[in-house]
N, C-alpha and C. Protein backbone atom coordinates (compact mmCIF):
# COMPACT_ATOMS: atom_id res chain seq x y z
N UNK A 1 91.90 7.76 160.88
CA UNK A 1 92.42 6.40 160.87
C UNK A 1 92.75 5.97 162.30
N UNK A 2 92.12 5.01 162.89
CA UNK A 2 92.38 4.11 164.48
C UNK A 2 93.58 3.77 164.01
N UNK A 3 94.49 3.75 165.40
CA UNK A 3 95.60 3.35 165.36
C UNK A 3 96.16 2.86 166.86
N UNK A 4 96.38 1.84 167.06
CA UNK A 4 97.09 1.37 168.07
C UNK A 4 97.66 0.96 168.26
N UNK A 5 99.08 1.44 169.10
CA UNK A 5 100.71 1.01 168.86
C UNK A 5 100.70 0.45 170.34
N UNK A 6 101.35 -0.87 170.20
CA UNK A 6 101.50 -1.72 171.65
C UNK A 6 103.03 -1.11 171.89
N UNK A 7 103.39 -1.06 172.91
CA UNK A 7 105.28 -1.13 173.18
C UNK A 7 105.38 -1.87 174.09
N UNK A 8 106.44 -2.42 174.71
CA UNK A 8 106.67 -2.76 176.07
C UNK A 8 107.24 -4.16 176.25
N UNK A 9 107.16 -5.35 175.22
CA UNK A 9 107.03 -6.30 174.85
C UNK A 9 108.67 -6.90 174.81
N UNK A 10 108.89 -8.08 175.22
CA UNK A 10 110.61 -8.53 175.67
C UNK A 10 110.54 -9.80 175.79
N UNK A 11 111.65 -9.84 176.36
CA UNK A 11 111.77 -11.91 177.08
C UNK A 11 112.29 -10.76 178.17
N UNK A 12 111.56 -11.65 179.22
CA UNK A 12 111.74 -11.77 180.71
C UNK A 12 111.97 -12.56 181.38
N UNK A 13 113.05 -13.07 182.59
CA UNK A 13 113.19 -14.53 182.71
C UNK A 13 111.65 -14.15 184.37
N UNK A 14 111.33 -15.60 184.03
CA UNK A 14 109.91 -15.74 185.54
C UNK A 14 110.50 -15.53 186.62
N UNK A 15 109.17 -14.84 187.24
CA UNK A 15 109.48 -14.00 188.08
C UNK A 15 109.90 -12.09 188.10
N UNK A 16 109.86 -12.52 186.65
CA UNK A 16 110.29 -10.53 186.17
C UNK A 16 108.56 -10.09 186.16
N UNK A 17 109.30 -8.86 185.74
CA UNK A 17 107.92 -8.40 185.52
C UNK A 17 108.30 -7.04 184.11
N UNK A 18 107.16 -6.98 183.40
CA UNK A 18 106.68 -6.17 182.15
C UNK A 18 105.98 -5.06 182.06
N UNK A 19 105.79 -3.78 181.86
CA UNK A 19 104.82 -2.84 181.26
C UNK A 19 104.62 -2.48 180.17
N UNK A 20 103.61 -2.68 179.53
CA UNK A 20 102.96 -2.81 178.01
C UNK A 20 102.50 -1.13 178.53
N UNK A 21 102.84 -0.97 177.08
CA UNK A 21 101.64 0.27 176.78
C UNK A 21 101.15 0.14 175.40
N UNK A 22 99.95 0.73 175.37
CA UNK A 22 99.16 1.10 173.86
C UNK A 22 98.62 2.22 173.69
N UNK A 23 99.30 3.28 172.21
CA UNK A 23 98.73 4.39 172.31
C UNK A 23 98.26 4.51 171.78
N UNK A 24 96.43 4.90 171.36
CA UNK A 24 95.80 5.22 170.89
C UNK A 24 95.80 6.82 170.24
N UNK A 25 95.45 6.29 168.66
CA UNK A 25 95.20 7.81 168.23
C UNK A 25 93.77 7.38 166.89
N UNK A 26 92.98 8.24 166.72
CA UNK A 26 92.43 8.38 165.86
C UNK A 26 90.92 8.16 166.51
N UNK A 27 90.77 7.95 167.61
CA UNK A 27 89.32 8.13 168.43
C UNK A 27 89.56 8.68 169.56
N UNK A 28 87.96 8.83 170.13
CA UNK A 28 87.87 9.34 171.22
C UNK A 28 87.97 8.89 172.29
N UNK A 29 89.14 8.61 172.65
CA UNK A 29 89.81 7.43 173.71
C UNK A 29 89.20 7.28 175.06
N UNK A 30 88.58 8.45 175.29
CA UNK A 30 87.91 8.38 176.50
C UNK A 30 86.63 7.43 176.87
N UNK A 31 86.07 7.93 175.80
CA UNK A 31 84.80 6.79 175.46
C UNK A 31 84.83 5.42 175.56
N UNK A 32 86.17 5.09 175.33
CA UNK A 32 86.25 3.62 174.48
C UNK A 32 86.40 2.74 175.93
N UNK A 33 86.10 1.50 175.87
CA UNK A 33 86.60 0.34 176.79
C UNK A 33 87.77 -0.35 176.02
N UNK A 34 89.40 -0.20 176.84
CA UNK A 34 90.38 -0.57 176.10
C UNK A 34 90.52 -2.15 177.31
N UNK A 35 90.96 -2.97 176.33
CA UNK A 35 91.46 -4.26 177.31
C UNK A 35 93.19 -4.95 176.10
N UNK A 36 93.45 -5.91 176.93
CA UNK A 36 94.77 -6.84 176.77
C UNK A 36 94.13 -8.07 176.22
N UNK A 37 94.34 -8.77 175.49
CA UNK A 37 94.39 -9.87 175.01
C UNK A 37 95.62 -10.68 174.45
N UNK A 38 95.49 -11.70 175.13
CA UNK A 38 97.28 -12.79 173.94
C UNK A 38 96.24 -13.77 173.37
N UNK A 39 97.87 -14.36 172.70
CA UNK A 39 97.57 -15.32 171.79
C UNK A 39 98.81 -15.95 172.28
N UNK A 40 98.63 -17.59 172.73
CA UNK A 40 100.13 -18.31 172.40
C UNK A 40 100.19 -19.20 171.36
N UNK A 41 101.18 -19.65 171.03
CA UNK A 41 100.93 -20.62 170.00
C UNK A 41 100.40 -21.84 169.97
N UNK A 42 99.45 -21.89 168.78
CA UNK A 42 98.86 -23.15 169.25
C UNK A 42 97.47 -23.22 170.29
N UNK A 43 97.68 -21.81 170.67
CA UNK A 43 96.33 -21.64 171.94
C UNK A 43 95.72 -20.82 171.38
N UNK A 44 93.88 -20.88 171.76
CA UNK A 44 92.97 -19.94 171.59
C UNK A 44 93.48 -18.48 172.08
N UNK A 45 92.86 -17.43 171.20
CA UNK A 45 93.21 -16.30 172.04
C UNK A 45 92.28 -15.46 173.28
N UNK A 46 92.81 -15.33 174.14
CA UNK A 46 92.88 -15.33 175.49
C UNK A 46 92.41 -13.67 175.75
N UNK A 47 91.14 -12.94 176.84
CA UNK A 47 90.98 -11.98 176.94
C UNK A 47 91.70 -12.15 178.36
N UNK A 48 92.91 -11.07 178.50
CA UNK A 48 93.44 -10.92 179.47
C UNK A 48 92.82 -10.23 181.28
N UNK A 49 92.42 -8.44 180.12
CA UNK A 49 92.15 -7.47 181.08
C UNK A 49 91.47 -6.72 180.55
N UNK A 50 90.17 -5.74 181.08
CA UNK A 50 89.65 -5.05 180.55
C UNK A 50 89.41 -3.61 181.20
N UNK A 51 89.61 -2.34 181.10
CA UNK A 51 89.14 -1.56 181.65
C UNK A 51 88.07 -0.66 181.02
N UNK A 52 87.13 -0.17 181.84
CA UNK A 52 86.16 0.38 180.96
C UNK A 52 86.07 1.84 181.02
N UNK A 53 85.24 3.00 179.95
CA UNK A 53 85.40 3.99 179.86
C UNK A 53 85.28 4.74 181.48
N UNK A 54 84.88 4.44 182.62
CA UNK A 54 84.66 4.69 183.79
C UNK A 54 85.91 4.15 185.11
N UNK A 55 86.80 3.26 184.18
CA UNK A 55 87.94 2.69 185.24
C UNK A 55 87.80 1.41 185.74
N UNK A 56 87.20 0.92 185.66
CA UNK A 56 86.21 -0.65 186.19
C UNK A 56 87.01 -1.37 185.83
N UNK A 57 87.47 -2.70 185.97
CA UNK A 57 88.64 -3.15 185.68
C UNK A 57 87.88 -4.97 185.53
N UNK A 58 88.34 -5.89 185.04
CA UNK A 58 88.30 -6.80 184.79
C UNK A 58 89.33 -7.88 184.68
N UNK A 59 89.72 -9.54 185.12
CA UNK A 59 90.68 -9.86 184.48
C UNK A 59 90.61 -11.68 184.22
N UNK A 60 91.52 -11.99 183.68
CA UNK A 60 91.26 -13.21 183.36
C UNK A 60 91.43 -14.01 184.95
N UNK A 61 91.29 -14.99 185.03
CA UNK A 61 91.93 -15.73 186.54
C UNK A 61 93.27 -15.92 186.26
N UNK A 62 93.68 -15.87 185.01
CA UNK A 62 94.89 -16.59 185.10
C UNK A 62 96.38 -15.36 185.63
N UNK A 63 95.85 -13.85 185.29
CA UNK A 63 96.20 -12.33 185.23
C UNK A 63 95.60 -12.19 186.32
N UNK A 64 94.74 -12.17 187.73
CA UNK A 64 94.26 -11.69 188.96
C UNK A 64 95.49 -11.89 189.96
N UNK A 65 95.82 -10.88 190.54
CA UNK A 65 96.91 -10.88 191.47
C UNK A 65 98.11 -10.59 190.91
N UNK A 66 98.54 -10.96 189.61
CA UNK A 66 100.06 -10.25 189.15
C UNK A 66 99.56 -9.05 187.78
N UNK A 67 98.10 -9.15 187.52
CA UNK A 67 98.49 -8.11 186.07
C UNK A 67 97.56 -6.61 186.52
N UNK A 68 97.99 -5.68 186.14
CA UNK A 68 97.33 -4.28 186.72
C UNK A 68 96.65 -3.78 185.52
N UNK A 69 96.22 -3.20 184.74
CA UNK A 69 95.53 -2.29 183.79
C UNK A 69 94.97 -1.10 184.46
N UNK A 70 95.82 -0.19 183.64
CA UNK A 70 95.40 0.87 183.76
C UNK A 70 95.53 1.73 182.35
N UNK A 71 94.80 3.36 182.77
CA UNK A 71 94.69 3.88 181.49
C UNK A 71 94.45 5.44 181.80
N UNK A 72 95.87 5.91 181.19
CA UNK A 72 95.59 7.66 181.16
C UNK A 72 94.65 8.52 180.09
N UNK A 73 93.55 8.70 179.97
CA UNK A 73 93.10 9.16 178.95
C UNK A 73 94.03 10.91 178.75
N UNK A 74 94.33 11.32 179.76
CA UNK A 74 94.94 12.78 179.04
C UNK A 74 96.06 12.19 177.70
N UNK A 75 96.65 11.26 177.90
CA UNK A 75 97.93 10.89 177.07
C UNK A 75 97.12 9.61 175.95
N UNK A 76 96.10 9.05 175.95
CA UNK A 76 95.33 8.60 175.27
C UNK A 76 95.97 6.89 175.42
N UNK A 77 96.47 6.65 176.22
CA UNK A 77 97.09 5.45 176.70
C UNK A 77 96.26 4.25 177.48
N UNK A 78 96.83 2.93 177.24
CA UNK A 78 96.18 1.90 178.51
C UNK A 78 97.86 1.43 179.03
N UNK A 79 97.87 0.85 179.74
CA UNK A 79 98.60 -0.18 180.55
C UNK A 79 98.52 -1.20 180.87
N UNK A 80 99.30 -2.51 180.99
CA UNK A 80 99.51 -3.56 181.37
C UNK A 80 100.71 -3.79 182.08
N UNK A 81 100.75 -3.54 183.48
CA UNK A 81 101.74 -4.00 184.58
C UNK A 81 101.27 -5.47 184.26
N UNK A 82 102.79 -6.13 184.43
CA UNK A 82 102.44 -7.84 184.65
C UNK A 82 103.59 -7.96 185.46
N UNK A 83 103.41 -8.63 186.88
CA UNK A 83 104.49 -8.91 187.70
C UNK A 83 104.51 -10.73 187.84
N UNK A 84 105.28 -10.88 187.93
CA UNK A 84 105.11 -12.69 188.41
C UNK A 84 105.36 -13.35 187.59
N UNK A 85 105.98 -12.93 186.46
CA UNK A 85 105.61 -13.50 185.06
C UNK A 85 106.09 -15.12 184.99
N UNK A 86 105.40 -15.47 184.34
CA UNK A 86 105.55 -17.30 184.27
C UNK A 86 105.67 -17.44 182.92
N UNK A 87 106.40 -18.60 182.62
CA UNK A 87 106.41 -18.78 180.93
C UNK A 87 105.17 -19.44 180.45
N UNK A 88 104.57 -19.44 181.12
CA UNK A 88 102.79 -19.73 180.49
C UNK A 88 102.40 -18.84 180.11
N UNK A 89 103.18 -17.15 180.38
CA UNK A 89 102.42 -16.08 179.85
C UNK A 89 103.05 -15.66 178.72
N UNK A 90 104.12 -16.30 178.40
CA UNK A 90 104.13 -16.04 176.62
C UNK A 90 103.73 -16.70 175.60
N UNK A 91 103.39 -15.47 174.59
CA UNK A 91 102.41 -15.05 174.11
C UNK A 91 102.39 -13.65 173.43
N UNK A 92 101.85 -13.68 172.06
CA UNK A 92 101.72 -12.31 171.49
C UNK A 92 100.27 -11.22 172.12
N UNK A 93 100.69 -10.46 172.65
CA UNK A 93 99.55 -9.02 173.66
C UNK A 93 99.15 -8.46 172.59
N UNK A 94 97.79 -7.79 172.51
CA UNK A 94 96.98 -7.36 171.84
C UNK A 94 96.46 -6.39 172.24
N UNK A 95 96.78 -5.00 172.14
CA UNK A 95 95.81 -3.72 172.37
C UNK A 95 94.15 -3.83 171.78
N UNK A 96 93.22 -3.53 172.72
CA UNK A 96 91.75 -3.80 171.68
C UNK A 96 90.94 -2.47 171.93
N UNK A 97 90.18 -1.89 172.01
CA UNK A 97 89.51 -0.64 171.76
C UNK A 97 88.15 -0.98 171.54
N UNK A 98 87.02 -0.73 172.54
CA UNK A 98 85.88 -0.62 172.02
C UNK A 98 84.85 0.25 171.92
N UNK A 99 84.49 0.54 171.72
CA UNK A 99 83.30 1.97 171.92
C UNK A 99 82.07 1.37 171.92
N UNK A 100 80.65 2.31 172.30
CA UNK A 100 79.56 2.19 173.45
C UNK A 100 78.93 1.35 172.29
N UNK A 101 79.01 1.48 170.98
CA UNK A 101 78.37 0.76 169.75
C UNK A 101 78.84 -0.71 169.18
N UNK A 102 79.92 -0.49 170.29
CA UNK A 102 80.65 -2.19 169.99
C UNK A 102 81.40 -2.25 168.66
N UNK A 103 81.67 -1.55 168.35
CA UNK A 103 82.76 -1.42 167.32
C UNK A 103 84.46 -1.80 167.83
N UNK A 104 85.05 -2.33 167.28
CA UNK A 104 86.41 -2.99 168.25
C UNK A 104 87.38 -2.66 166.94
N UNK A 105 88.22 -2.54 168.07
CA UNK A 105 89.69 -2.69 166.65
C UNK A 105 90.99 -2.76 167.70
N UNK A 106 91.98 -3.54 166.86
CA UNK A 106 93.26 -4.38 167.27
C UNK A 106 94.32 -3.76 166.91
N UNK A 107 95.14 -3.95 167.91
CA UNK A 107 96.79 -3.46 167.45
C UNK A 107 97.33 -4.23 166.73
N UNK A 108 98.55 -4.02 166.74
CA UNK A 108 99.58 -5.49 165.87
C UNK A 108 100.39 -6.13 166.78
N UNK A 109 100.23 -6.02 168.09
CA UNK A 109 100.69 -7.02 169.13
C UNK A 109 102.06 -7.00 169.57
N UNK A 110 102.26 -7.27 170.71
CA UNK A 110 103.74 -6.50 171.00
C UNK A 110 104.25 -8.63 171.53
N UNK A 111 105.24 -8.96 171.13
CA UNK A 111 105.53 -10.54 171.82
C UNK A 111 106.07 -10.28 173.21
N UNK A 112 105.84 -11.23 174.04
CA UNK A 112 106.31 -11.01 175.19
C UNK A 112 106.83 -12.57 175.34
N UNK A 113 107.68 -12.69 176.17
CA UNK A 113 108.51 -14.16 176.07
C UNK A 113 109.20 -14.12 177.58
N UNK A 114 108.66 -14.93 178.40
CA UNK A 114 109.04 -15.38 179.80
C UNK A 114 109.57 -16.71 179.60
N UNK A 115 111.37 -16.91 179.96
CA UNK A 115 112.27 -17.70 179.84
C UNK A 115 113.37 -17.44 180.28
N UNK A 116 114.20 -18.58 181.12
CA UNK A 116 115.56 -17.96 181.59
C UNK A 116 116.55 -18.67 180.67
């Protein structure tokens, strides 16, 4: 059974900053290309960050310069450093998981809420 648990998720007033994690269990985590995705309300949902089974990194424009992704495969983990945070970036985060066959699967989303 795939399973992916987001943590990390708060109100931050702007200008803070956040670390998401998602731990993967039930595949072969190494393989997989894990990325970040939100959703705000009312808004399309949004591909944040992507890293791929090799480290390669990807990000939205709106996440270039304040959001980091990274990912320990010994601990079967990704990351989302977000520094700078603006209340444009809340929004419910989305762990995603893909493997070389394009098969994808979703966490249950951790809320994150930038407000003073």
């Amino acid at each position: 059974q795939v399973q992916l648990v987001e943590s990390g998720g708060g109100l931050v007033q702007p200008g803070g900053s956040l670390r998401l994690s998602c731990a993967a269990s039930g595949i072969r985590f190494s393989i997989y290309a894990m990325g970040w995705s939100r959703q705000a309300p009312g808004k399309q949902r949004e591909l944040v960050a992507t890293i791929s089974r090799y480290g390669s990194t990807n990000y939205a424009d709106s996440a270039k310069g304040r959001f980091t992704i990274s990912r320990d495969n010994a601990k079967n983990t990704v990351y989302l450093q977000m520094n700078s945070l603006k209340p444009e970036d809340t929004a419910v985060y989305y762990c995603t998981a893909r493997n070389p066959i394009d098969s994808e699967y979703w966490g249950q989303g951790t809320q994150v809420t930038v407000s003073s």
